[in-house]
Protein backbone atom coordinates (compact mmCIF):
# COMPACT_ATOMS: atom_id res chain seq x y z
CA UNK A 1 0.00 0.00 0.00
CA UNK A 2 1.32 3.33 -0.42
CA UNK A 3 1.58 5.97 2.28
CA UNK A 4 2.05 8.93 3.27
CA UNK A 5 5.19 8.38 5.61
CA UNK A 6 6.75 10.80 8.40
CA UNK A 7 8.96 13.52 6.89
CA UNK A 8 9.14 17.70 5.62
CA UNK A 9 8.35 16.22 1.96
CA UNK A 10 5.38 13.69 3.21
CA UNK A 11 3.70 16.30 4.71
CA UNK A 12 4.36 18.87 1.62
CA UNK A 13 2.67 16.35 -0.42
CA UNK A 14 -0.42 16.28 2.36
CA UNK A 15 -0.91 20.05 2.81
CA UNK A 16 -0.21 19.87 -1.21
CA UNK A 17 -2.97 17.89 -2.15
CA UNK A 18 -5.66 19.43 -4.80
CA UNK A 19 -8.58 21.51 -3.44
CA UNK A 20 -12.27 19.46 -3.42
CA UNK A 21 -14.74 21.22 -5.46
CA UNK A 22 -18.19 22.10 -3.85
CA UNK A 23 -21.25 22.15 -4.24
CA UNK A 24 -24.19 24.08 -3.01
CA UNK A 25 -27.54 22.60 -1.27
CA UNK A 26 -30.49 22.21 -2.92
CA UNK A 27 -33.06 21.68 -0.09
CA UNK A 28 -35.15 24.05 0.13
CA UNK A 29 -36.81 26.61 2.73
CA UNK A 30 -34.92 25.60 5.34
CA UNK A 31 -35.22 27.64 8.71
CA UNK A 32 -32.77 29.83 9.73
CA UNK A 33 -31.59 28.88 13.47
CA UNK A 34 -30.40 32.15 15.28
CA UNK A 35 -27.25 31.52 17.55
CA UNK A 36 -24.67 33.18 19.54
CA UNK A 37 -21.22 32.91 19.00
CA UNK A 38 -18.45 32.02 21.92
CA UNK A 39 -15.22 32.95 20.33
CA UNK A 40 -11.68 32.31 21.88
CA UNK A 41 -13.03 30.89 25.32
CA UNK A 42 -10.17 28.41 25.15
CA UNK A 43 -7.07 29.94 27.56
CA UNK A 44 -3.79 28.08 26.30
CA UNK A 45 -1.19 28.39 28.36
CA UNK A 46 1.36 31.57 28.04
CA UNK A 47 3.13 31.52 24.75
CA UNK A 48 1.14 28.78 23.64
CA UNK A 49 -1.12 29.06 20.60
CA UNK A 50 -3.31 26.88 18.72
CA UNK A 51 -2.40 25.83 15.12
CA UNK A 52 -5.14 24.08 12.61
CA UNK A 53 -8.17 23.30 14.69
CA UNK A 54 -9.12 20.70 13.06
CA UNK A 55 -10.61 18.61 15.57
CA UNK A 56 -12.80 19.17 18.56
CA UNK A 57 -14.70 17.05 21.13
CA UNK A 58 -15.73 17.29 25.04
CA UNK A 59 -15.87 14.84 27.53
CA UNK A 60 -18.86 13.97 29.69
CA UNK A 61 -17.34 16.63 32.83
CA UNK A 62 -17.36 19.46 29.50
CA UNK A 63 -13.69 19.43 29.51
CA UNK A 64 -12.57 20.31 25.55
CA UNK A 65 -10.32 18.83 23.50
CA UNK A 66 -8.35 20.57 20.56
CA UNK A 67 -6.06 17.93 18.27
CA UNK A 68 -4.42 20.56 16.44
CA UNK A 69 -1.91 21.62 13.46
CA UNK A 70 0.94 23.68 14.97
CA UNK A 71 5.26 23.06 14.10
CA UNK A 72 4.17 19.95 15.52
CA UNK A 73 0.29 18.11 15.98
CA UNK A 74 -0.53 18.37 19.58
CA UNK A 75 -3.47 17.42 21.67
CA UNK A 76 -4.85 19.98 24.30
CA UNK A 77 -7.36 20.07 26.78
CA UNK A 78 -9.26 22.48 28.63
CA UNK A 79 -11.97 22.62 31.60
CA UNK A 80 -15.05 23.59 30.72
CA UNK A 81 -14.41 27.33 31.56
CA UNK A 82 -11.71 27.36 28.87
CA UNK A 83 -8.69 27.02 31.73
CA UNK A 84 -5.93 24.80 29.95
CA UNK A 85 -5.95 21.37 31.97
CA UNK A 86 -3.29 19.58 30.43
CA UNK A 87 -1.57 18.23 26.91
CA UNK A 88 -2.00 14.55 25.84
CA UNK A 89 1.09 12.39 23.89
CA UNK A 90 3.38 14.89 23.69
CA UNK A 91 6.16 13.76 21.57
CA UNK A 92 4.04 10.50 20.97
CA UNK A 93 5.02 8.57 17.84
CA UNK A 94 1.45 8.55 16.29
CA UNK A 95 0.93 12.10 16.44
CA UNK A 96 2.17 13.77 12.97
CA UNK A 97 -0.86 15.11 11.15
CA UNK A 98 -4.24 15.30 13.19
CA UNK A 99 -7.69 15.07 12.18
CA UNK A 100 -9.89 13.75 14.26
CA UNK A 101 -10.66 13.36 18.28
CA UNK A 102 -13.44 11.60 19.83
CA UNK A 103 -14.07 10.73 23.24
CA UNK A 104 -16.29 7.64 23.84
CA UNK A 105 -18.79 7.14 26.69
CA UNK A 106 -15.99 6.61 29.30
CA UNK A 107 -14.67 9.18 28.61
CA UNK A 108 -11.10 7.85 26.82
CA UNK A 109 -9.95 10.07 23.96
CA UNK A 110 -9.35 8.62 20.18
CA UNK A 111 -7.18 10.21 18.20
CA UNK A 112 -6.90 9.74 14.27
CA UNK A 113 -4.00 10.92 12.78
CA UNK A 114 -3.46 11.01 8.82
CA UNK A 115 0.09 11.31 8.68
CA UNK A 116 0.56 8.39 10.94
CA UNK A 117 -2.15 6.26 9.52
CA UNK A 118 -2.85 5.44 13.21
CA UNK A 119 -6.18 5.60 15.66
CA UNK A 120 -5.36 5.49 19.10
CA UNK A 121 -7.10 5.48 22.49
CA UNK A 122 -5.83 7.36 25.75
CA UNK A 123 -7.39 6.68 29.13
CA UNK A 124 -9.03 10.29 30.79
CA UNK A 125 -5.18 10.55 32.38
CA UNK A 126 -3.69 10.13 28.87
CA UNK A 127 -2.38 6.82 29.05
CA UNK A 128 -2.56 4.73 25.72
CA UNK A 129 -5.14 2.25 26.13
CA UNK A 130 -4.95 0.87 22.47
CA UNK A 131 -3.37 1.37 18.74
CA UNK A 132 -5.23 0.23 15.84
CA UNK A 133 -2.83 0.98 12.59
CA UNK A 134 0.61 1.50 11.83
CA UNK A 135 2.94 4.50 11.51
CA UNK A 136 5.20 3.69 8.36
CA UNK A 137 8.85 2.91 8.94
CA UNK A 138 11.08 6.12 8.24
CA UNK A 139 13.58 3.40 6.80
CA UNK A 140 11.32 3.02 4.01
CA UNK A 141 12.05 6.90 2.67
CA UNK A 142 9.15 9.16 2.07
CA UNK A 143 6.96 8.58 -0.66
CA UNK A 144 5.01 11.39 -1.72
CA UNK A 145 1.20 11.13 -2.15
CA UNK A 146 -0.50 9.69 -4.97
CA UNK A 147 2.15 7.22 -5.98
CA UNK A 148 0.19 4.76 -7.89
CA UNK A 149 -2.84 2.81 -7.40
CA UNK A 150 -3.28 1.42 -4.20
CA UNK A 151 -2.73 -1.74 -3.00
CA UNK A 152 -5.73 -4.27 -2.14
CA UNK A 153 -7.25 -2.44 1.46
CA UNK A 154 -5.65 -4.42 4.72
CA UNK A 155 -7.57 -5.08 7.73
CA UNK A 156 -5.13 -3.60 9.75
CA UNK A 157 -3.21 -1.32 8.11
CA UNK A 158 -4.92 2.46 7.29
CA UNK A 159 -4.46 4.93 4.14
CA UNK A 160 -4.68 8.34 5.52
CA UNK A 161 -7.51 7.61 8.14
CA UNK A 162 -10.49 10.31 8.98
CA UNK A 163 -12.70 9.59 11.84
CA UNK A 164 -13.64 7.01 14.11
CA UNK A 165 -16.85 6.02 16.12
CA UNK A 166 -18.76 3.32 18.29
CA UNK A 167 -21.95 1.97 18.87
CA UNK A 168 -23.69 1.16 21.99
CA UNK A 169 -22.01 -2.26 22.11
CA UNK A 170 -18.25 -0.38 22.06
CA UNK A 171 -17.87 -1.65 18.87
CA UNK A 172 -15.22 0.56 16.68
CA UNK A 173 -16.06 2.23 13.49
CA UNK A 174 -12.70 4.13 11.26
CA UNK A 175 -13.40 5.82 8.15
CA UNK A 176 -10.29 5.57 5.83
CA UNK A 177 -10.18 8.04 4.33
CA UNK A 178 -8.02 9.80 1.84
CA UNK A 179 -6.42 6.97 -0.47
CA UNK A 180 -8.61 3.84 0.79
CA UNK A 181 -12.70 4.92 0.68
CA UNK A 182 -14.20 2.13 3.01
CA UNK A 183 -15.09 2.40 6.62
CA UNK A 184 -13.77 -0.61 8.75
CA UNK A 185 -15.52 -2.35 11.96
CA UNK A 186 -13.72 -3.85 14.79
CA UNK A 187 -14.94 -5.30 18.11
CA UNK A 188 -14.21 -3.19 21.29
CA UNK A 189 -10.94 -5.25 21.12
CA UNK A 190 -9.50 -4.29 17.84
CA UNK A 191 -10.57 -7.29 16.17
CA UNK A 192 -11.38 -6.61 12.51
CA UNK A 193 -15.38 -7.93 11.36
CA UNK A 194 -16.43 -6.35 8.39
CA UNK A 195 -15.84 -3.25 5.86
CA UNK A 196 -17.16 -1.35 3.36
CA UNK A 197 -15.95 -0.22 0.47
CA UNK A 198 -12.69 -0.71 -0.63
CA UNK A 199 -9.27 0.89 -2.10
CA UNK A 200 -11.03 2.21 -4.78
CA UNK A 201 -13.47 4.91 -4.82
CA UNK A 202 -17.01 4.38 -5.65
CA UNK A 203 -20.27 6.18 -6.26
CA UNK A 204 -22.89 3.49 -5.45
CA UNK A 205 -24.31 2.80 -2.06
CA UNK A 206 -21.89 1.28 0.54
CA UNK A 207 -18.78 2.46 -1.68
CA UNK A 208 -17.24 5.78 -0.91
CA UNK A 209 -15.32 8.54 -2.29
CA UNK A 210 -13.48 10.17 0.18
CA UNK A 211 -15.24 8.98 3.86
CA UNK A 212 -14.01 12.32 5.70
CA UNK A 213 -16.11 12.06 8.56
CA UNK A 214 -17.94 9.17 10.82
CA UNK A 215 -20.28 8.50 13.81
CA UNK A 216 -22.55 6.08 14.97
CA UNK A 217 -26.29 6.70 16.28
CA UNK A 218 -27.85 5.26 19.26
CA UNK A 219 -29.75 2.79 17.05
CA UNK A 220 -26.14 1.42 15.87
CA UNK A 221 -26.44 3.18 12.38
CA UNK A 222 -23.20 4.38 10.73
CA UNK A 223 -23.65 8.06 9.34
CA UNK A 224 -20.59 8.74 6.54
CA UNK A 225 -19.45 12.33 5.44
CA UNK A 226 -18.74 10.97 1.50
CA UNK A 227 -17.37 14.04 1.05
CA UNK A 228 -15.85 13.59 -2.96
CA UNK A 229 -19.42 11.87 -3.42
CA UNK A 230 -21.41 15.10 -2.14
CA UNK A 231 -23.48 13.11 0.05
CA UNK A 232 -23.93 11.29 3.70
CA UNK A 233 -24.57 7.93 3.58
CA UNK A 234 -26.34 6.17 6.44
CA UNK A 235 -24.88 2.79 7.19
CA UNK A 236 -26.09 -0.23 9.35
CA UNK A 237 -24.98 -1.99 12.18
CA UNK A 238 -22.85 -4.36 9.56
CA UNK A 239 -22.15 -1.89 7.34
CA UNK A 240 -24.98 -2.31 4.46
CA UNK A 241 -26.47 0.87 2.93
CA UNK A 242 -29.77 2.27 4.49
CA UNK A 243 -29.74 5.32 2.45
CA UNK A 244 -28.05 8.52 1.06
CA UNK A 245 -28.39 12.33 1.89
CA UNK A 246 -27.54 14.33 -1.29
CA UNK A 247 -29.15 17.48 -1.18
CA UNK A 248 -26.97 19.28 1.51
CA UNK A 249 -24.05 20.26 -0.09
CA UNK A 250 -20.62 18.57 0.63
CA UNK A 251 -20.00 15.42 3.39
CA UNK A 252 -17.43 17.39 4.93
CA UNK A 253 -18.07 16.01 8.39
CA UNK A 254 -21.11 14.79 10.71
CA UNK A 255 -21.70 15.01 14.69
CA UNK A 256 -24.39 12.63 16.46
CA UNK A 257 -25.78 14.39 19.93
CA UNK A 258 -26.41 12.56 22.96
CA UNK A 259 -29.31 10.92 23.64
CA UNK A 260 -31.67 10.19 24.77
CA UNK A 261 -32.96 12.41 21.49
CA UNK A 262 -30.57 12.39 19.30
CA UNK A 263 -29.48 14.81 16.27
CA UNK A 264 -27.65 14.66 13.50
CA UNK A 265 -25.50 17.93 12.50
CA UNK A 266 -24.10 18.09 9.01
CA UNK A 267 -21.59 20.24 7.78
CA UNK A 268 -20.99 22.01 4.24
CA UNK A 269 -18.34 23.72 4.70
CA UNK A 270 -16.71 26.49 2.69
CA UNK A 271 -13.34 24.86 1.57
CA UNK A 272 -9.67 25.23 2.17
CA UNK A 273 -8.53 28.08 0.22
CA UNK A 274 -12.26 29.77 -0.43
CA UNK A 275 -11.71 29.66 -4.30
CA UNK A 276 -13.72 32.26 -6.08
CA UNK A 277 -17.55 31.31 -5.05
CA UNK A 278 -17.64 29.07 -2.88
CA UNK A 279 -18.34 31.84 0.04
CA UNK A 280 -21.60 32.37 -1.46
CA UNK A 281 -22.70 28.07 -1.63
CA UNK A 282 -20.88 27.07 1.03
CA UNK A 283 -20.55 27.57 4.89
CA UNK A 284 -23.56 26.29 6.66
CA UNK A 285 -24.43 23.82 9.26
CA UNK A 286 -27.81 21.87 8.97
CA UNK A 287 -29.37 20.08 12.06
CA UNK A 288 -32.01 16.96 10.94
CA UNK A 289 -33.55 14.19 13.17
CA UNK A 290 -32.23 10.78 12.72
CA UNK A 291 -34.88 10.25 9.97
CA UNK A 292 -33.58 13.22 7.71
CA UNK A 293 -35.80 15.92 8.86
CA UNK A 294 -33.62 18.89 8.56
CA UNK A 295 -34.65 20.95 11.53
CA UNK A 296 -32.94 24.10 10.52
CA UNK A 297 -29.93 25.64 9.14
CA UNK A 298 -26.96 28.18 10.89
CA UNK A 299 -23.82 29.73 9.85
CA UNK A 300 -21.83 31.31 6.98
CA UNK A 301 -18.23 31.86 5.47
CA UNK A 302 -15.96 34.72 7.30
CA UNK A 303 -12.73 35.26 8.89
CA UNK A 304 -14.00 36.70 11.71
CA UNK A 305 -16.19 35.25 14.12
CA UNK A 306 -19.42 33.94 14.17
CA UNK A 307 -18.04 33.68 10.51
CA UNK A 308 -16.39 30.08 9.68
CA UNK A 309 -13.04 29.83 8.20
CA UNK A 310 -13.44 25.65 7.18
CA UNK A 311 -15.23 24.12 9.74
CA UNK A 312 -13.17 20.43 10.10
CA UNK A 313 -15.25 18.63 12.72
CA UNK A 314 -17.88 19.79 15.42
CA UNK A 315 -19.01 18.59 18.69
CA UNK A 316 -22.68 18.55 19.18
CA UNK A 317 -22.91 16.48 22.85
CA UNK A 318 -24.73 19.17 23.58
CA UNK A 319 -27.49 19.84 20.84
CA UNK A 320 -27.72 23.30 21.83
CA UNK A 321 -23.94 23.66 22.18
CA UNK A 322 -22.19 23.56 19.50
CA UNK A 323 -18.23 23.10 19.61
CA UNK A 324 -16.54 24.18 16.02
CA UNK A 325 -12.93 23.80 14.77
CA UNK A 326 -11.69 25.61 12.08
CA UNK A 327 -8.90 24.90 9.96
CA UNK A 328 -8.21 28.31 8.24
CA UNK A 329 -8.64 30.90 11.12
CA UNK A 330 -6.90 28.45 13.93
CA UNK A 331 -10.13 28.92 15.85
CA UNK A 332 -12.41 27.23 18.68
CA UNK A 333 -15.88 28.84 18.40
CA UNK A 334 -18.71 27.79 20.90
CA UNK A 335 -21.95 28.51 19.36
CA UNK A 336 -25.07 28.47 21.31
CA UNK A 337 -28.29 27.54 19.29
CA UNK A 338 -31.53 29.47 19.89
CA UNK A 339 -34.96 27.82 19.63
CA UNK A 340 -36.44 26.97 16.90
CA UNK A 341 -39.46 25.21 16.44
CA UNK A 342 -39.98 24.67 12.54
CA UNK A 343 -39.15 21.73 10.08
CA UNK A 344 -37.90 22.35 6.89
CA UNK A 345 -38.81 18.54 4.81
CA UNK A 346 -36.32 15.57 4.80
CA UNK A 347 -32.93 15.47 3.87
CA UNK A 348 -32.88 13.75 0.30
């Protein structure tokens, strides 16, 4: 398989890679959901800044957690008034080029790290709990990204992972990603059961082009940001297609509340860059019930807050709390949703 290994020219060829084009959303008269914006609450400690924000996600005591870009990827977190509590892995061999953190329902953090091509689990103190994939050996030289058609997907082994998840039974859900387009499912010990999708991308139902983002309802379902596919596919428990979502823009990434209602959050975000355009598509943030119902709509493109500057990943634990990290600004924004009591029509 080829990868994207540890070095100055590896990660030239990540932040290299060619811009996704975008597309705007066709459903129609959706509400607008008014909201107040929280920006830099986060305190880091002196001299300290954050880089990238491209990840974001709380724990069950509201502490925050920022895996972020910087000269190197680092892993913060923060009470829940914003007071810096501590950093995770530092120096840790699978941190190189974050994407995604998750904390699970007690309370251990995932990480998923693209340059690494490795998920891993920390206990609440930070201690690693579990690795599923493999860093590539630095012996092996760099090899710069594409470099060929990929080899036949391994069960253990990731391309450029995205995003990982877990149903009720702590089974483990990783969306890779970049250069393999499946989503994998282990047991809550790492033992590989089933995937779908495969090396190659696809455009019909249970393939994927580009999974960027992943999480699991409390009925088990999968939900998949199929982000070069402009849609969200819904998954079940083993991985077979339910349905697709393809009239809200770009899968760029998802967020499941808690229960014991649950909501789905869906993001099309304006892209890295902000070619010419996309500011006036792109940008928003739709909130549906589990069924599709889009509930409402919030957000826009800016580089000042409430604007977004590329809106990575959210945290929606709380539904009426929203946690965003942005790529482009280096930014934490806490947004807090105001009622809203109308339904738009399902998500199609």
């Amino acid at each position: 398989m080829k990868r994207i290994l540890t070095s100055s020219v590896a990660l030239a060829a990540l932040a290299a890679a060619p811009a996704f084009s975008q597309r705007k959303a066709t459903i129609e008269h959706v509400p607008s959901i008014e909201f107040s914006s929280v920006p830099n609450f986060l305190k880091p400690p002196p001299g300290e800044y954050l880089g990238e924000s491209v990840a974001v996600a709380t724990n069950s005591k509201g502490h925050i957690f920022v895996y972020h870009r910087s000269a190197h990827t680092r892993l913060f977190e923060f009470d829940k008034a914003g007071n810096f509590v501590k950093e995770i892995g530092s120096g840790y061999y699978g941190f190189e080029f974050a994407h995604s953190v998750r904390v699970d329902k007690d309370d251990n953090i995932w990480t998923v790290d693209e340059g690494t091509n490795m998920v891993t689990k920390f206990s609440p103190e930070g201690k690693v709990l579990m690795v599923l994939g493999r860093r590539p050996p630095a012996v092996q030289g760099a090899q710069p990204f594409p470099a060929g058609p990929n080899a036949p997907a391994q069960k253990y082994v990731f391309c450029r992972p995205t995003d990982v998840g877990w149903d009720p039974q702590g089974n483990i859900f990783v969306s890779d990603g970049y250069c393999n387009n499946r989503v994998v499912k282990y047991d809550k010990s790492g033992r590989f059961l089933a995937q779908a999708g495969s090396e190659k991308a696809g455009k019909a139902l249970g393939e994927f082009n580009l999974p960027h983002g992943l999480q699991v309802d409390g009925q088990g379902n999968v939900w998949v940001a199929d982000r070069s596919n402009f849609r969200y596919q819904v998954l079940d428990n083993n991985l077979k297609p339910l349905r697709e979502i393809t009239n809200l823009g770009v899968g760029w990434t998802v967020c499941i509340s808690s229960g014991p209602h649950q909501y789905a959050f869906l993001s099309n975000s304006n892209p890295n860059g902000n070619m010419p355009g996309t500011w006036d598509i792109t940008g928003e943030i739709y909130k549906a019930e589990l069924d599709g119902t889009v509930l409402g709509r919030f957000g826009h493109p800016g580089k000042l807050a409430p604007g977004f500057q590329v809106v990575h990943m959210m945290d929606c634990r709380n539904p009426n709390e929203i946690i965003t990290g942005e790529i482009e600004s280096w930014r934490v924004q806490k947004l807090i949703l105001h009622p809203t009591t109308a339904a738009a029509g399902a998500a199609q």
